[in-house]
Protein backbone atom coordinates (compact mmCIF):
# COMPACT_ATOMS: atom_id res chain seq x y z
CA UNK A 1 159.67 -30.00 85.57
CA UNK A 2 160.62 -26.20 85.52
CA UNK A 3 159.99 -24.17 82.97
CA UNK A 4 161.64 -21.23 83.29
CA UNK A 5 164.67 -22.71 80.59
CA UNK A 6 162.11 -23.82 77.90
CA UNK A 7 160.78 -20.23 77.82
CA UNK A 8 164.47 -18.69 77.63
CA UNK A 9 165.61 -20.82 74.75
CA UNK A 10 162.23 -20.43 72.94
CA UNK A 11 162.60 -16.55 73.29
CA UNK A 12 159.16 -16.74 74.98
CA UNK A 13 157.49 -14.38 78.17
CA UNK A 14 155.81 -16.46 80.59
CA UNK A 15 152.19 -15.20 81.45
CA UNK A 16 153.23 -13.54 84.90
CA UNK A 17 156.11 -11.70 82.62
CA UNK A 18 153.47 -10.94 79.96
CA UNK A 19 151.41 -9.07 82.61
CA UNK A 20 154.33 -7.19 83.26
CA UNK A 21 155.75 -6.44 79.63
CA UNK A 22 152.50 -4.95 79.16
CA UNK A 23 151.95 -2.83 81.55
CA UNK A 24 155.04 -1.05 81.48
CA UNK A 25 154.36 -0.60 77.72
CA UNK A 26 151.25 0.71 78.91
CA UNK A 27 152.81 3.00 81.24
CA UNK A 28 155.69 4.08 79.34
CA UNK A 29 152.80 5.82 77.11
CA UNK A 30 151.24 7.59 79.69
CA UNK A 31 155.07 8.69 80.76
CA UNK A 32 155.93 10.10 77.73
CA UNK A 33 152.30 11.37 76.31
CA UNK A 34 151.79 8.98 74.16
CA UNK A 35 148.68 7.42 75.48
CA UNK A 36 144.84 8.56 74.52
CA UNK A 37 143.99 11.46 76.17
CA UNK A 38 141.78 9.95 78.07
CA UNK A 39 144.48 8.71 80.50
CA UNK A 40 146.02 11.80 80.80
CA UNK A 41 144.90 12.38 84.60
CA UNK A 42 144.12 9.09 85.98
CA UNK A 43 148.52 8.72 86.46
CA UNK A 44 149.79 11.95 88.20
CA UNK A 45 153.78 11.85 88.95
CA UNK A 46 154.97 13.11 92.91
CA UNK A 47 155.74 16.61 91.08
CA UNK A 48 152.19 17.30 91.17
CA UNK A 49 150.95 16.79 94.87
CA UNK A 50 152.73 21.05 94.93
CA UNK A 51 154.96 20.05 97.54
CA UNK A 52 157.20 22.95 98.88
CA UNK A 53 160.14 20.69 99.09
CA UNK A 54 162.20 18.70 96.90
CA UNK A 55 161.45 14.92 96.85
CA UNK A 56 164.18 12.32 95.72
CA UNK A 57 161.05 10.28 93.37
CA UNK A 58 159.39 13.17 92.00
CA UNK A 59 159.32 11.70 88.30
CA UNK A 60 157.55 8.59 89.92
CA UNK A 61 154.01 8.16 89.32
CA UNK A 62 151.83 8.35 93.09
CA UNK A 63 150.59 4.90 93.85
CA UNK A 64 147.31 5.31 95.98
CA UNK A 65 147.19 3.99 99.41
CA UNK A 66 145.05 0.84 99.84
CA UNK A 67 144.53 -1.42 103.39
CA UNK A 68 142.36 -3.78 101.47
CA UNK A 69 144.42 -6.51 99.73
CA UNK A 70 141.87 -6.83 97.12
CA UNK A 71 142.49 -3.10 96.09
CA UNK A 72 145.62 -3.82 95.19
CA UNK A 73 145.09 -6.07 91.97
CA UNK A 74 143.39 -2.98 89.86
CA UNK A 75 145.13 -1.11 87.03
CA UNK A 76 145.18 2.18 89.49
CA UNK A 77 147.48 0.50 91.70
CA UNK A 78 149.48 -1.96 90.05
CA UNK A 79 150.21 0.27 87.43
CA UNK A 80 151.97 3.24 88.79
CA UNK A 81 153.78 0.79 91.13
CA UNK A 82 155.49 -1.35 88.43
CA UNK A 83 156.70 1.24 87.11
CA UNK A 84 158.31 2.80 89.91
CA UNK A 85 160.18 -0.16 90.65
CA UNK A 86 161.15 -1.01 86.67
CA UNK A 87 164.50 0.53 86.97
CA UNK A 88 166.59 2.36 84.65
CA UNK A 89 164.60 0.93 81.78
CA UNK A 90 162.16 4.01 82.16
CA UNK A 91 164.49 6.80 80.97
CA UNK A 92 164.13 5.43 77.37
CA UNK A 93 161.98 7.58 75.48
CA UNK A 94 162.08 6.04 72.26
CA UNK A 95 159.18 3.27 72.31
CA UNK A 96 160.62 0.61 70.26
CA UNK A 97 164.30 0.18 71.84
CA UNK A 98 162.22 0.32 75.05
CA UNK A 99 160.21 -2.67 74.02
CA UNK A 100 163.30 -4.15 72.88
CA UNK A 101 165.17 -3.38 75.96
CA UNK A 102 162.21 -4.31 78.13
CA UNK A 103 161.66 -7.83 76.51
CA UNK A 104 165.56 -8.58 77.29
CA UNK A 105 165.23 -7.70 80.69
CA UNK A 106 162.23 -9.69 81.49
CA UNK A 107 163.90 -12.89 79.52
CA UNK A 108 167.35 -12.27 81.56
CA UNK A 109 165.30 -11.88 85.21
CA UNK A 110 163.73 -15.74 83.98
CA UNK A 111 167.01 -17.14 83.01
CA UNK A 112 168.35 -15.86 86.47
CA UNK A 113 165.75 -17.22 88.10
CA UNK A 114 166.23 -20.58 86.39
CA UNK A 115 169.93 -20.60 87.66
């Protein structure tokens, strides 16, 4: 059976979703300096390759090319990269109606899917 409705009505994240929620927690830290120092770095935005032209995605974080498939599972890469496709869901800097916001829009993708 499909499971996508029990984990709508239970108000639950499926594991795949869970990945996800986290990450762009994760990520919305590093967007708006609220992550350890340590990270500070490691995630550079297109503004900072010093382009001498204007790019459409400068506020999106570079994801590093990769040929090898296996490359493509670390934190480096899948990072950056769900967060550039997240949406309009990035522009909120406050971090609680973000998780709030987030949560509801991973729940609503699921119950679409179930449909």
């Amino acid at each position: 059976a499909h499971t996508n409705p029990l984990f709508v009505q239970s108000d639950i994240l499926p594991y795949d979703e869970l990945i996800t929620y986290y990450r762009l927690k994760f990520m919305h830290g590093i967007y708006y300096n609220h992550a350890p120092k340590s990270f500070t770095n490691v995630f550079l935005k297109n503004d900072a390759r010093e382009i001498n032209y204007n790019l459409r995605d400068t506020e999106n974080f570079i994801v590093p090319y990769t040929r090898i498939d296996y490359v493509k599972r670390f934190p480096l890469y899948t990072f950056p990269k769900t967060w550039n496709h997240a949406g309009d869901i990035t522009f909120q800097p406050n971090f609680i109606t973000f998780q709030i916001a987030l949560r509801e829009m991973l729940l609503n993708e699921i119950n679409d899917a179930a449909i």
